[in-house]
Protein backbone atom coordinates (compact mmCIF):
# COMPACT_ATOMS: atom_id res chain seq x y z
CA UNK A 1 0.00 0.00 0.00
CA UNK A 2 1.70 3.48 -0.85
CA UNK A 3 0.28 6.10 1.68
CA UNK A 4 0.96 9.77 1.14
CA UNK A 5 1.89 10.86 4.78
CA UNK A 6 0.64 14.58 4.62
CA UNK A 7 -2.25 15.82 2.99
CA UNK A 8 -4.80 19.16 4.65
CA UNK A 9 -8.06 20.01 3.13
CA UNK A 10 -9.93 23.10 4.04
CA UNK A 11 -12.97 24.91 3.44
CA UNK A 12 -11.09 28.87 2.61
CA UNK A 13 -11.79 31.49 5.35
CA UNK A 14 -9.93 34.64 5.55
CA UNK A 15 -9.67 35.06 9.13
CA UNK A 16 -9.20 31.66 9.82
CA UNK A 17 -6.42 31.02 7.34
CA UNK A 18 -4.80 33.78 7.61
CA UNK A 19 -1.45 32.10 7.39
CA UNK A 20 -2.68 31.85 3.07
CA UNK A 21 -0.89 35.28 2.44
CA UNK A 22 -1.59 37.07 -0.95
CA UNK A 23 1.59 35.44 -2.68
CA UNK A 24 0.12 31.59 -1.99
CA UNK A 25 -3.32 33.58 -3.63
CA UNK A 26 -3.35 29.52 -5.30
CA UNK A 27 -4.26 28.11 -1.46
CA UNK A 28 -7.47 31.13 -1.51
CA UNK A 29 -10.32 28.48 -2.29
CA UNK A 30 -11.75 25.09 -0.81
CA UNK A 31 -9.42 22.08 -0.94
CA UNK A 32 -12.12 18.54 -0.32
CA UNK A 33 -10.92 15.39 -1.09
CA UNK A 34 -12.38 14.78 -4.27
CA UNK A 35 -9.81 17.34 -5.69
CA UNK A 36 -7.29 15.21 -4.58
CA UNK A 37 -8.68 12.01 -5.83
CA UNK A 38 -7.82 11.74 -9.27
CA UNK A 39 -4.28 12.71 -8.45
CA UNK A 40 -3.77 9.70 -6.00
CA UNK A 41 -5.05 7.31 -8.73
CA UNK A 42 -2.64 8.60 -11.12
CA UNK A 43 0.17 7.35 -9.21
CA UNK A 44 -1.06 4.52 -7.53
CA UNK A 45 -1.50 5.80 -4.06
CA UNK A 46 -3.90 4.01 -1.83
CA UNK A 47 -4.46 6.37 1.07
CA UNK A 48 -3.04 9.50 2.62
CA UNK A 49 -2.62 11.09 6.42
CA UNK A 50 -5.04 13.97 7.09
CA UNK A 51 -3.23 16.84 9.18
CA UNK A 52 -4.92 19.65 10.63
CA UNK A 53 -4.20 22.74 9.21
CA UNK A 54 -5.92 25.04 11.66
CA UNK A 55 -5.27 25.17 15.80
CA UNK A 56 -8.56 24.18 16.98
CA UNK A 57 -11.12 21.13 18.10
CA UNK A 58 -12.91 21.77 15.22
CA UNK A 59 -10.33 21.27 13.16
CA UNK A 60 -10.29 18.06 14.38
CA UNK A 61 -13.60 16.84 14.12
CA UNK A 62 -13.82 18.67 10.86
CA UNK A 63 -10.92 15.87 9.45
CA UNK A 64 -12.97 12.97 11.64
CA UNK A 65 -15.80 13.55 9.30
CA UNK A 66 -14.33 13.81 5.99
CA UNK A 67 -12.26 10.33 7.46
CA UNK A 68 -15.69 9.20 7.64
CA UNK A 69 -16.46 10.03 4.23
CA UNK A 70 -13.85 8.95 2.24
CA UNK A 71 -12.05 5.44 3.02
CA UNK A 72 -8.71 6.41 1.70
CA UNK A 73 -8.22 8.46 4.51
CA UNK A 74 -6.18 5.74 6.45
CA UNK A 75 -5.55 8.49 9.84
CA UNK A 76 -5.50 11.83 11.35
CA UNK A 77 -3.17 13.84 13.14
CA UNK A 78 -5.20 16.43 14.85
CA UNK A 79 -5.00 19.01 17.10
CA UNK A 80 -5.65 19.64 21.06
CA UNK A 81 -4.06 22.17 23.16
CA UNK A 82 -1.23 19.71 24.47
CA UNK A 83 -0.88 22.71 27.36
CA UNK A 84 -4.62 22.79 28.92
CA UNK A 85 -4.80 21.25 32.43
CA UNK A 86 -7.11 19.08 30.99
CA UNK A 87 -5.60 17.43 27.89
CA UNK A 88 -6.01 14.04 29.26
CA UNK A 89 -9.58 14.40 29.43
CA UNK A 90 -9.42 15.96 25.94
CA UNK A 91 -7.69 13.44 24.51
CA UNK A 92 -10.29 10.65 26.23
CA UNK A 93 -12.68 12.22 24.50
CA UNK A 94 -11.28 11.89 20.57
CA UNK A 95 -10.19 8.51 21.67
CA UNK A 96 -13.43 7.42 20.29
CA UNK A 97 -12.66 8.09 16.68
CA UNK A 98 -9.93 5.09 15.89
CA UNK A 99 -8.65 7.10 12.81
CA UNK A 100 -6.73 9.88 15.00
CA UNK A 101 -3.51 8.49 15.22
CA UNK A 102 -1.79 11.38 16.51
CA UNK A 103 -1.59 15.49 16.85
CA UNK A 104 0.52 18.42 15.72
CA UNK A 105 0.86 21.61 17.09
CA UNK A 106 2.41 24.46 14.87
CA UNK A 107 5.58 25.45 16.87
CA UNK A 108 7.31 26.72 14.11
CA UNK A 109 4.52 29.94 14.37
CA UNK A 110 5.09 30.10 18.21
CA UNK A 111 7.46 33.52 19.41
CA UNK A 112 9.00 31.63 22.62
CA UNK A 113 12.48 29.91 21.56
CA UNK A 114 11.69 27.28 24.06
CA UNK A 115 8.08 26.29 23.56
CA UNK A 116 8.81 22.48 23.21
CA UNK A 117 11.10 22.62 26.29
CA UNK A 118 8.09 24.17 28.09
CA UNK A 119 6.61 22.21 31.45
CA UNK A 120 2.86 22.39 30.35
CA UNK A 121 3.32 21.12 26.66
CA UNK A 122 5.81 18.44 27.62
CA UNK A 123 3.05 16.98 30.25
CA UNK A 124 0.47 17.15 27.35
CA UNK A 125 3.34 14.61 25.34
CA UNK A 126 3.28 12.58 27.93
CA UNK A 127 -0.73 12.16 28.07
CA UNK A 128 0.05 11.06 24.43
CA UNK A 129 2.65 8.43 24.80
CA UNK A 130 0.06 6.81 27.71
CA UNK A 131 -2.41 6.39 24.62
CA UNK A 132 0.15 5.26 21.99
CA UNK A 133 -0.37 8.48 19.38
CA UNK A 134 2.21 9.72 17.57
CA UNK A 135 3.78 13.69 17.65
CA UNK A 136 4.17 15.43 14.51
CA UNK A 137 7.22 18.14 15.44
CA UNK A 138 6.70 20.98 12.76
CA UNK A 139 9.60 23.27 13.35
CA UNK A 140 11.71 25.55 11.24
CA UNK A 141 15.83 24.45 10.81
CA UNK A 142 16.64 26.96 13.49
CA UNK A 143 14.35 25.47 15.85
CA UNK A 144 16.32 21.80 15.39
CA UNK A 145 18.28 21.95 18.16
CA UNK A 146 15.33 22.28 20.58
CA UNK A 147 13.62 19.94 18.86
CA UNK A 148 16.46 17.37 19.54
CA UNK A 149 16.52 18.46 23.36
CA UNK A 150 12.21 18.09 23.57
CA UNK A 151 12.57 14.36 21.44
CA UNK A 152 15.45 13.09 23.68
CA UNK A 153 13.11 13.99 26.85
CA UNK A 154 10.50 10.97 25.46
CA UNK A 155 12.61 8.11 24.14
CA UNK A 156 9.41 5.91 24.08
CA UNK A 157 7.27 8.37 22.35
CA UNK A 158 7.21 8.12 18.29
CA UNK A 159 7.71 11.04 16.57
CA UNK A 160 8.00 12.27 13.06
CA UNK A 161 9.48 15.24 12.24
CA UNK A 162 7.66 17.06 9.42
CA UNK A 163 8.94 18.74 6.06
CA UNK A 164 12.38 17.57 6.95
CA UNK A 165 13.15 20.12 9.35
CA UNK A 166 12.10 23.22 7.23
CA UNK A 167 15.76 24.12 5.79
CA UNK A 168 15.80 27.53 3.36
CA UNK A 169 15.78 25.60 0.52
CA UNK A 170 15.35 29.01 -1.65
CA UNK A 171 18.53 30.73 -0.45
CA UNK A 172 20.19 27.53 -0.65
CA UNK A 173 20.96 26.82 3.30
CA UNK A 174 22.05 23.46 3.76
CA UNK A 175 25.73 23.34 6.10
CA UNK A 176 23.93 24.68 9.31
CA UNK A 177 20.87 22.40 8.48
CA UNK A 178 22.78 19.39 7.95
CA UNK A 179 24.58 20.10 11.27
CA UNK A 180 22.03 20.49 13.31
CA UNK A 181 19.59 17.22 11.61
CA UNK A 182 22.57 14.84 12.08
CA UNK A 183 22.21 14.24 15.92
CA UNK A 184 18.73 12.84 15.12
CA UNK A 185 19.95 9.97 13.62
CA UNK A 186 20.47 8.37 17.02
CA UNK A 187 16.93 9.18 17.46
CA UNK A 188 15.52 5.88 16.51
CA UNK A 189 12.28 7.16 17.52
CA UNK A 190 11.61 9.97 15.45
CA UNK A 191 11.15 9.44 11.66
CA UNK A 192 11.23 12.07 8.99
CA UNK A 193 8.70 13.06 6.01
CA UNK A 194 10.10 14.03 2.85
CA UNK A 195 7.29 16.89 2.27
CA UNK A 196 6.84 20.81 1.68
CA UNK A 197 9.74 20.68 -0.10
CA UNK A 198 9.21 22.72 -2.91
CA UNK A 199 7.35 25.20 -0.62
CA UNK A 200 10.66 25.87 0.85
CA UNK A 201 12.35 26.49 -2.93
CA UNK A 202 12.08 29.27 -4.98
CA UNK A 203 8.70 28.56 -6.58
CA UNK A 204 9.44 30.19 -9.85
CA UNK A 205 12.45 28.82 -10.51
CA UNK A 206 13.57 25.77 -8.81
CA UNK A 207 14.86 22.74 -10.72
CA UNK A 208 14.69 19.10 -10.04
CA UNK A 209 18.88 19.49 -9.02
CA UNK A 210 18.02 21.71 -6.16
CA UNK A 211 16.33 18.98 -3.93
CA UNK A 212 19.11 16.43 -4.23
CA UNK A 213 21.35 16.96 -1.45
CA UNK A 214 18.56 17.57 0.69
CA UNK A 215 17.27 14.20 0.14
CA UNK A 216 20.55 12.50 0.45
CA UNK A 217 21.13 14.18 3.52
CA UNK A 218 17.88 12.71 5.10
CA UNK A 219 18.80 9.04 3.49
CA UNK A 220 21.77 9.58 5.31
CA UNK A 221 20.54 11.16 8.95
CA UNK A 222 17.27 8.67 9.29
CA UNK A 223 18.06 6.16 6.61
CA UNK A 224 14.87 4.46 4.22
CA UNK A 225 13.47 2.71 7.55
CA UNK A 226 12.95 6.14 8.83
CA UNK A 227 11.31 8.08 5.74
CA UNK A 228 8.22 8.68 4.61
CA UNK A 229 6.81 10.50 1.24
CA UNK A 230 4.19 13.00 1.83
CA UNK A 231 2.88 15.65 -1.08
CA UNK A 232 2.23 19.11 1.44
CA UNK A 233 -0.88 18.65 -1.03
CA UNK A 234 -2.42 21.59 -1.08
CA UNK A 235 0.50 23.49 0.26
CA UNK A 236 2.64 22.65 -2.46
CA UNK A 237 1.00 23.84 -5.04
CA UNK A 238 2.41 27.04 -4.28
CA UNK A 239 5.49 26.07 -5.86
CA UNK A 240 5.10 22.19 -7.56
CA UNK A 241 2.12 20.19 -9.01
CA UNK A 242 1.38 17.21 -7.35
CA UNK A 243 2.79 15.17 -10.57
CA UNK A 244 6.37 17.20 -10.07
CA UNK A 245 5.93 16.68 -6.14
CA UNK A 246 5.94 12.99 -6.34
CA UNK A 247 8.69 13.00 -8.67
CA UNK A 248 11.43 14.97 -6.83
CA UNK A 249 11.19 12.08 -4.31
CA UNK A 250 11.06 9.40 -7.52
CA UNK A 251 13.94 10.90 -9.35
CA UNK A 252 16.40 11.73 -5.93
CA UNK A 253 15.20 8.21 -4.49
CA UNK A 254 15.30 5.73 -7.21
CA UNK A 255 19.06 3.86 -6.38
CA UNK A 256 16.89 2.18 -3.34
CA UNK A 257 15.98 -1.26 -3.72
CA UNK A 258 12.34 -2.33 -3.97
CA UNK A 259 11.91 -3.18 0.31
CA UNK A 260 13.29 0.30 0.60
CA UNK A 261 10.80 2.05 -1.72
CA UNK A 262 8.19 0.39 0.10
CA UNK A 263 9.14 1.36 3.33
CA UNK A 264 9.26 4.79 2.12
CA UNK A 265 5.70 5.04 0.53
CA UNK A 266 3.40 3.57 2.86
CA UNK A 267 5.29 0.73 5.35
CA UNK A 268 7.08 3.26 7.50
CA UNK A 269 4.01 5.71 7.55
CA UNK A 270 1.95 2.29 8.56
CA UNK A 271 3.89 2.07 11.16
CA UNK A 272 4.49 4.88 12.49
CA UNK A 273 0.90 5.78 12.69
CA UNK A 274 -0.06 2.57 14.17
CA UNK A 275 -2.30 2.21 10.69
């Protein structure tokens, strides 16, 4: 089964998304699932992870019901405030709908350097390790180092670090990235999606060139056991089709043998999702 690992849908609202500046004007409309449909057919993909988008419950039971909708929606990552004295009771509650595998909150957006480090959100990671979800850690390259401090405090806990650790793909960082993303590869408990990356390129001019150390550098750090594909669909469109999205990964990927192919598009996402 190939699984694409990250995929949001939204119904537009200004206020709401207000993160959908004027320059991603593409992201201004409704994104439902039957948009994506035809585009996961085309390449043989049998399901994909929802991820919430917005920082609310609704959010969350907005994704349960399309989950309920469509069957190729194979799990959720959600959100609850992780810092609310009563996240456990929170969490008991969404523990009803099977299909949430795990939640994300949007540090990279947050303005205090330690927000992963802080007491009340790292007691609201341990109410999810006691129910077995998974932690999506969406954080920008300078925020790595943290990140690595906050993972190391839950050994037992899976994570998966999302868009591969944000590196300024545009302006062509990649030393001070690769620095800090090579501790994790002790990490055995955090895996890695290969996703947003063309949202992190110049989207008017990038080539298929630009991505390949980037992706060599995450074969290296987490190795194919540790990957997983995921399109950013509808984020990406701000700089890549889905067609060209799925083949940066194809093209920068294709010297792995067949068991490692599979692990990267839909065995490690399986398990790492508890699918």
């Amino acid at each position: 089964m190939k699984i694409d690992s990250h995929l949001h849908f939204w119904n537009y609202h200004p206020i709401k998304d207000a993160w959908i500046t004027d320059d991603m004007a593409v992201l201004k409309r409704d994104f439902a699932p039957d948009r994506l449909l035809p585009l996961l057919a085309a390449h043989s993909i049998d399901g994909g992870i929802a991820v919430q988008a917005d920082q609310s419950e609704a959010e969350t039971r907005y994704l349960v019901d399309l989950a309920t909708r469509y069957e190729f929606v194979k799990g959720i990552v959600g959100w609850v405030d992780l810092r609310a004295p009563d996240v456990g009771e929170r969490l008991d509650y969404f523990s009803q709908f099977a299909l949430i595998k795990g939640y994300r909150h949007i540090v990279q957006s947050e303005p205090q350097d330690d927000f992963l480090l802080r007491a009340d959100f790292c007691r609201g990671i341990g109410e999810l390790g006691a129910r077995g979800l998974t932690y999506d850690v969406l954080v920008y390259a300078w925020q790595l180092p943290t990140a690595l401090q906050f993972v190391r405090r839950f050994p037992h806990q899976r994570f998966v670090l999302d868009h591969i650790g944000k590196p300024d793909i545009r302006c062509g960082q990649i030393a001070d990235w690769q620095r800090m993303l090579a501790p994790f590869a002790k990490e055995e408990h955090v895996a890695c999606k290969i996703a947003g990356l063309s949202t992190e390129a110049d989207w008017h001019r990038w080539g298929y060139a630009d991505f390949a150390p980037y992706i060599d550098t995450v074969l290296e750090v987490f190795g194919p056991d540790r990957l997983l594909f995921g399109s950013d669909w509808p984020v990406c469109l701000v700089g890549a089709h889905y067609d060209q999205t799925c083949l940066i990964v194809d093209e920068h990927t294709a010297t792995l043998t067949a068991d490692e192919k599979d692990k990267l598009w839909g065995l490690t996402c399986k398990r790492m999702y508890n699918l």
